[in-house]
N, C-alpha and C. Protein backbone atom coordinates (compact mmCIF):
# COMPACT_ATOMS: atom_id res chain seq x y z
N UNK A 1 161.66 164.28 60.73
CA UNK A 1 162.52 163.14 60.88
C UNK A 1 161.73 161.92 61.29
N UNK A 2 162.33 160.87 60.64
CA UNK A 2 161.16 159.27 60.86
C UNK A 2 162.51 159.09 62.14
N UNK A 3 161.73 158.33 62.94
CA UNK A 3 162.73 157.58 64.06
C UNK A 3 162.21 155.99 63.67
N UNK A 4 162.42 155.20 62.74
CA UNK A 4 161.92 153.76 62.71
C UNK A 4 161.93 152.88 63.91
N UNK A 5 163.33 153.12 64.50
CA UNK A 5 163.92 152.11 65.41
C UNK A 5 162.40 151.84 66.46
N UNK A 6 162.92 153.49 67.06
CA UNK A 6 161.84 154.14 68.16
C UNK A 6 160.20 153.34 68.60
N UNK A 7 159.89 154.08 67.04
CA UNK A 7 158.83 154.14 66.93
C UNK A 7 158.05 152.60 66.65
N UNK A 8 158.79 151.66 66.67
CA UNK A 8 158.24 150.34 66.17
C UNK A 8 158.42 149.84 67.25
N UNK A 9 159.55 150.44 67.88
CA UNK A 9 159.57 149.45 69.24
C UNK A 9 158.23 150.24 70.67
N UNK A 10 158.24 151.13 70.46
CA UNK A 10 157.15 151.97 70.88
C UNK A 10 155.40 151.06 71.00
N UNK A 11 156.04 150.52 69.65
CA UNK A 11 153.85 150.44 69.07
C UNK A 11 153.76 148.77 69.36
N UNK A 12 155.31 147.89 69.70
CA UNK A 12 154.95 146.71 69.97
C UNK A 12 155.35 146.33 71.39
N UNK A 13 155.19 147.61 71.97
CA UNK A 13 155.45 147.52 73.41
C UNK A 13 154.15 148.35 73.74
N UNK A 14 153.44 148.58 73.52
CA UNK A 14 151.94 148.64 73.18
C UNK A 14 151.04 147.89 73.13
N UNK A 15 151.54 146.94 72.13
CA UNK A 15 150.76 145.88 71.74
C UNK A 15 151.05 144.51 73.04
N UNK A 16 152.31 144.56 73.30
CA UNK A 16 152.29 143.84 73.94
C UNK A 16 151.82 144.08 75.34
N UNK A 17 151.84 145.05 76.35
CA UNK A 17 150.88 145.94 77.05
C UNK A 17 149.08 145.33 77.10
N UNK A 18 148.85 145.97 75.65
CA UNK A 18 147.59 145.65 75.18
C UNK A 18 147.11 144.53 76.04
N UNK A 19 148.56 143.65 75.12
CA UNK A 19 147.94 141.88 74.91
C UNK A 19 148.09 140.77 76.35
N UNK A 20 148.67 142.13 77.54
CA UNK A 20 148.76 141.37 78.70
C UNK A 20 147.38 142.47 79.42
N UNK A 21 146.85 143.22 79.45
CA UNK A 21 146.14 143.78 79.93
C UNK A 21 144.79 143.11 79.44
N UNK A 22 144.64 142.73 78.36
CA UNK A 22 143.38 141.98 77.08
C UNK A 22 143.27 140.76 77.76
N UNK A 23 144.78 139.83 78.38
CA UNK A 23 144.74 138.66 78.85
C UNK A 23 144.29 138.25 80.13
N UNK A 24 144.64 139.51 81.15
CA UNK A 24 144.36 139.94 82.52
C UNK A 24 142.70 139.75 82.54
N UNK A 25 142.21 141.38 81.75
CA UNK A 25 140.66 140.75 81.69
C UNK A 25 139.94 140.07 81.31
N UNK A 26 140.17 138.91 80.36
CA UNK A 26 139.95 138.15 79.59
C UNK A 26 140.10 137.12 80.28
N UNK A 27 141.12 136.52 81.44
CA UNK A 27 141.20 135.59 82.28
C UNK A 27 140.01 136.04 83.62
N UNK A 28 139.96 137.28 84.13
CA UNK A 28 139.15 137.51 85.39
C UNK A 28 137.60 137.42 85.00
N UNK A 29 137.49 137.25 83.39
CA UNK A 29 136.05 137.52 82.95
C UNK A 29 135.32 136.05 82.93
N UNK A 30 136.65 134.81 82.82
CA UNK A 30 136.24 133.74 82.61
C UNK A 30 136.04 133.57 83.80
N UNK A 31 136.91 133.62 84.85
CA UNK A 31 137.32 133.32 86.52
C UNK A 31 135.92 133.95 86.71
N UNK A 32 135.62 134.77 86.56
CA UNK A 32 133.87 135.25 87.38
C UNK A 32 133.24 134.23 86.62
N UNK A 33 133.00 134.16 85.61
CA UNK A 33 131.83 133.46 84.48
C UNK A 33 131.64 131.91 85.53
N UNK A 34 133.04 131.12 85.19
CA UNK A 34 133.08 130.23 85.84
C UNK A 34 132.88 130.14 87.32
N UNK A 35 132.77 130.97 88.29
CA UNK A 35 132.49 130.90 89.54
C UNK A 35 131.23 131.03 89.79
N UNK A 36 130.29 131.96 88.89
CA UNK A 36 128.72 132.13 88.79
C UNK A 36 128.25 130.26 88.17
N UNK A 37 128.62 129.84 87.02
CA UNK A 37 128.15 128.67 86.91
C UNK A 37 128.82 127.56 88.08
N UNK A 38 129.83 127.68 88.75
CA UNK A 38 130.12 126.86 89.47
C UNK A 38 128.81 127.05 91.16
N UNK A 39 128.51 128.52 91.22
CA UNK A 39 127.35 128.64 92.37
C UNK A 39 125.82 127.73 92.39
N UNK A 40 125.96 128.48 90.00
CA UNK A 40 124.48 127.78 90.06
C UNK A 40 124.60 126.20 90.23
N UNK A 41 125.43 125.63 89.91
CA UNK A 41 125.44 124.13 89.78
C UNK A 41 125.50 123.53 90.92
N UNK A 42 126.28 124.32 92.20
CA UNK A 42 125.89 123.50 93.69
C UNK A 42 124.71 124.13 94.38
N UNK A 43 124.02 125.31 93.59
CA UNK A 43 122.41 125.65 94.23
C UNK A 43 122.16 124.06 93.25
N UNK A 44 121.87 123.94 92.52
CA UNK A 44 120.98 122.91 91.73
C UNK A 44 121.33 121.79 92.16
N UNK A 45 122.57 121.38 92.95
CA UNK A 45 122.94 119.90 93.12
C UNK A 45 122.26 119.62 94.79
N UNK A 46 121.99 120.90 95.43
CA UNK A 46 121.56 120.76 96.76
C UNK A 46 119.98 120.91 96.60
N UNK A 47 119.62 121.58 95.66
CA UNK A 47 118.12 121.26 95.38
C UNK A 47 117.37 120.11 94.93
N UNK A 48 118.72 119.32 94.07
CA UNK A 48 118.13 118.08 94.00
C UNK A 48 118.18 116.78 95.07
N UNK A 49 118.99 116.96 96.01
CA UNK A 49 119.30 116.46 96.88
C UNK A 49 118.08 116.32 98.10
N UNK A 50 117.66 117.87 97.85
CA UNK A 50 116.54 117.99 98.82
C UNK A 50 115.24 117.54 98.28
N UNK A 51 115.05 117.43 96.98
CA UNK A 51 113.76 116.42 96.24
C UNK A 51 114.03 115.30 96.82
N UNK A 52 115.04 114.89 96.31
CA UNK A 52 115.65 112.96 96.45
C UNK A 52 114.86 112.65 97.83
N UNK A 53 115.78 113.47 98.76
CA UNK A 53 115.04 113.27 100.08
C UNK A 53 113.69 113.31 100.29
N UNK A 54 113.14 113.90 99.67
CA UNK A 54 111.36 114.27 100.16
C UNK A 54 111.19 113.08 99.26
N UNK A 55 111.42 113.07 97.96
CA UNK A 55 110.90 111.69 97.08
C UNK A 55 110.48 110.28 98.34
N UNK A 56 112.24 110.17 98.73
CA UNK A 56 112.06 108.83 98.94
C UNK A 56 111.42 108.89 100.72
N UNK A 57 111.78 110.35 101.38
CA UNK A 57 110.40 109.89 102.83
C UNK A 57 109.26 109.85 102.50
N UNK A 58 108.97 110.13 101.34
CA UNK A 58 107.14 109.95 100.80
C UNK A 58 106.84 108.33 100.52
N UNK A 59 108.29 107.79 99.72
CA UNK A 59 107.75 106.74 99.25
C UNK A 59 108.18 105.37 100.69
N UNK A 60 108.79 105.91 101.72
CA UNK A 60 108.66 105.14 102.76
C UNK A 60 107.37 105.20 103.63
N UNK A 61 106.61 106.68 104.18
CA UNK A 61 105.86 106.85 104.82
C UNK A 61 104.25 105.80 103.83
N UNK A 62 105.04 105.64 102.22
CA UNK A 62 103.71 105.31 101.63
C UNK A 62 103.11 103.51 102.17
N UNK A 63 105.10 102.85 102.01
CA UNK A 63 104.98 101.80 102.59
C UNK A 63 104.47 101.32 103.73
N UNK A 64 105.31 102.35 104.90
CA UNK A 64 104.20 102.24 106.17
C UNK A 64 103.17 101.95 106.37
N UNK A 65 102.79 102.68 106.01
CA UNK A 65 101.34 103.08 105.45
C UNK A 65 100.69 101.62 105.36
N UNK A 66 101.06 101.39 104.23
CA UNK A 66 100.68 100.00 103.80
C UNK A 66 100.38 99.02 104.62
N UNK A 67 101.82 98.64 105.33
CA UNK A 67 102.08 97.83 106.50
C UNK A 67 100.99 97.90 107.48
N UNK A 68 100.93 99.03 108.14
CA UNK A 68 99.98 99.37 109.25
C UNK A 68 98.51 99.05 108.33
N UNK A 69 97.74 99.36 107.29
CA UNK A 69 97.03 99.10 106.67
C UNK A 69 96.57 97.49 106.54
N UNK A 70 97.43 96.60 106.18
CA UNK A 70 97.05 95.40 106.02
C UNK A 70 97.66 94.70 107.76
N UNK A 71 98.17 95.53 108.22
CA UNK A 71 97.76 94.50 109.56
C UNK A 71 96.35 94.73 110.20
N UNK A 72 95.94 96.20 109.98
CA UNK A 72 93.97 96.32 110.70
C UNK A 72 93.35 95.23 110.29
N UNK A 73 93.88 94.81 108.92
CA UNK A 73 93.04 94.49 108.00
C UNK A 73 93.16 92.71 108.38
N UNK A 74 94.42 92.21 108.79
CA UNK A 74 94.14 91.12 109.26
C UNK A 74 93.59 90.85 110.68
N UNK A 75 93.67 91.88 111.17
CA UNK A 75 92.91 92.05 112.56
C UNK A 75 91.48 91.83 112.71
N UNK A 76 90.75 92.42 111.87
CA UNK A 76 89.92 92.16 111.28
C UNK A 76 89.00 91.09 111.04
N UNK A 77 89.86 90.62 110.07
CA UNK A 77 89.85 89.32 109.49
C UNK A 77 89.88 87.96 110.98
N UNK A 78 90.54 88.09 111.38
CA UNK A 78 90.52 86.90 112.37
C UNK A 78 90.03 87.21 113.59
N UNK A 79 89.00 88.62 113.71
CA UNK A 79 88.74 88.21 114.62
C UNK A 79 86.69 88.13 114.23
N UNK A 80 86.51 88.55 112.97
CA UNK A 80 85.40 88.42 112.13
C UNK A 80 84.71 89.69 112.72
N UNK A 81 85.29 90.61 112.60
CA UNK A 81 84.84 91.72 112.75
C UNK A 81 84.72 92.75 111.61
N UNK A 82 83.69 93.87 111.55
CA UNK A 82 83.07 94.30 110.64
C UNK A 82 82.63 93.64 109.35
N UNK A 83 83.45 93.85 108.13
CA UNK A 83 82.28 93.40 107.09
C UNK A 83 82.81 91.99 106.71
N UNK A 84 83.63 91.65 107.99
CA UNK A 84 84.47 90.56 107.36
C UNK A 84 83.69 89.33 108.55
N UNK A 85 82.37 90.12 108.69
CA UNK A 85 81.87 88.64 109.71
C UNK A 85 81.00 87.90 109.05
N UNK A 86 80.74 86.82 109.33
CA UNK A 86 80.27 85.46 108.45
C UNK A 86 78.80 85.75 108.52
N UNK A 87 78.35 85.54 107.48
CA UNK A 87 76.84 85.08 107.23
C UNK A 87 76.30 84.04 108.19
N UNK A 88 75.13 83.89 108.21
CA UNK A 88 74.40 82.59 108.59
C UNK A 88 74.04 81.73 107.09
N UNK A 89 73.54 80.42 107.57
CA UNK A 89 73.32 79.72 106.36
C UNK A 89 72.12 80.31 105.54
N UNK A 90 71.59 80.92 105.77
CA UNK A 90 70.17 81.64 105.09
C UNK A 90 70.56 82.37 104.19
N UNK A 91 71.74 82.86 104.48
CA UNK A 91 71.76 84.19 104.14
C UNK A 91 71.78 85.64 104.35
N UNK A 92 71.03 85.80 105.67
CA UNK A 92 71.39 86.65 106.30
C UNK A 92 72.83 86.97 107.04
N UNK A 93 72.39 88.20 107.55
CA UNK A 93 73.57 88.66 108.31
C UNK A 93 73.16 88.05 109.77
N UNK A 94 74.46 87.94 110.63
CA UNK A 94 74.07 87.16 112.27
C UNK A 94 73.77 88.65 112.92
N UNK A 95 73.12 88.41 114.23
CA UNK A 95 72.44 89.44 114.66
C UNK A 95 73.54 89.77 115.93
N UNK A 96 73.54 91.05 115.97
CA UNK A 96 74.83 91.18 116.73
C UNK A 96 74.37 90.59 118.34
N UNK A 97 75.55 90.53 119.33
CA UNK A 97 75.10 90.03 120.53
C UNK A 97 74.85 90.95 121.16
N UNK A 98 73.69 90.72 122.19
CA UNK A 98 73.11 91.89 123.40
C UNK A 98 73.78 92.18 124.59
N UNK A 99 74.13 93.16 124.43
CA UNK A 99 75.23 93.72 125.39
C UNK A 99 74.50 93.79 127.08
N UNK A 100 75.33 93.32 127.89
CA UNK A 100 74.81 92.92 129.81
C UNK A 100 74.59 94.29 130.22
């Protein structure tokens, strides 16, 4: 004996089963997928964050740097010390002074 009724309602209550169980894992597969790229992307957004930072204390300590650099350097300069002291008219170098 065929049971049509039965048996059709059987195989699309199956299918539909299937097609919520298919949807279940099919949603939790994206929900992980997307939570792994959502990890890597705030590891990578805090790694760049932590360059940025080192970038720009490098490129302040470079300025410093600088600063402190050209003030020796006018120090130097006005008070005619090291290679920044004046000749004599000859040409030579002046002879340093004799210490008491």
């Amino acid at each position: 004996m065929k049971d049509g009724g039965g048996a059709n309602t059987e195989c699309s209550l199956m299918r539909t089963t299937c097609a919520c169980v298919t949807y279940g894992a099919l949603r939790r597969l994206v929900s992980n997928h997307y939570q792994q790229r959502q990890e890597f992307v705030d590891l990578c957004e805090v790694e760049n964050e932590a360059e940025r930072r080192r970038l720009e204390h490098e490129a302040h300590r470079q300025r410093c740097a600088l600063r402190i650099q050209a003030w020796w350097r006018g120090c130097m300069v006005r008070h005619k010390l090291g290679s920044y002291r004046p000749e004599d008219r000859r040409g030579r170098k002046r002879q340093p002074k004799a210490k008491k």
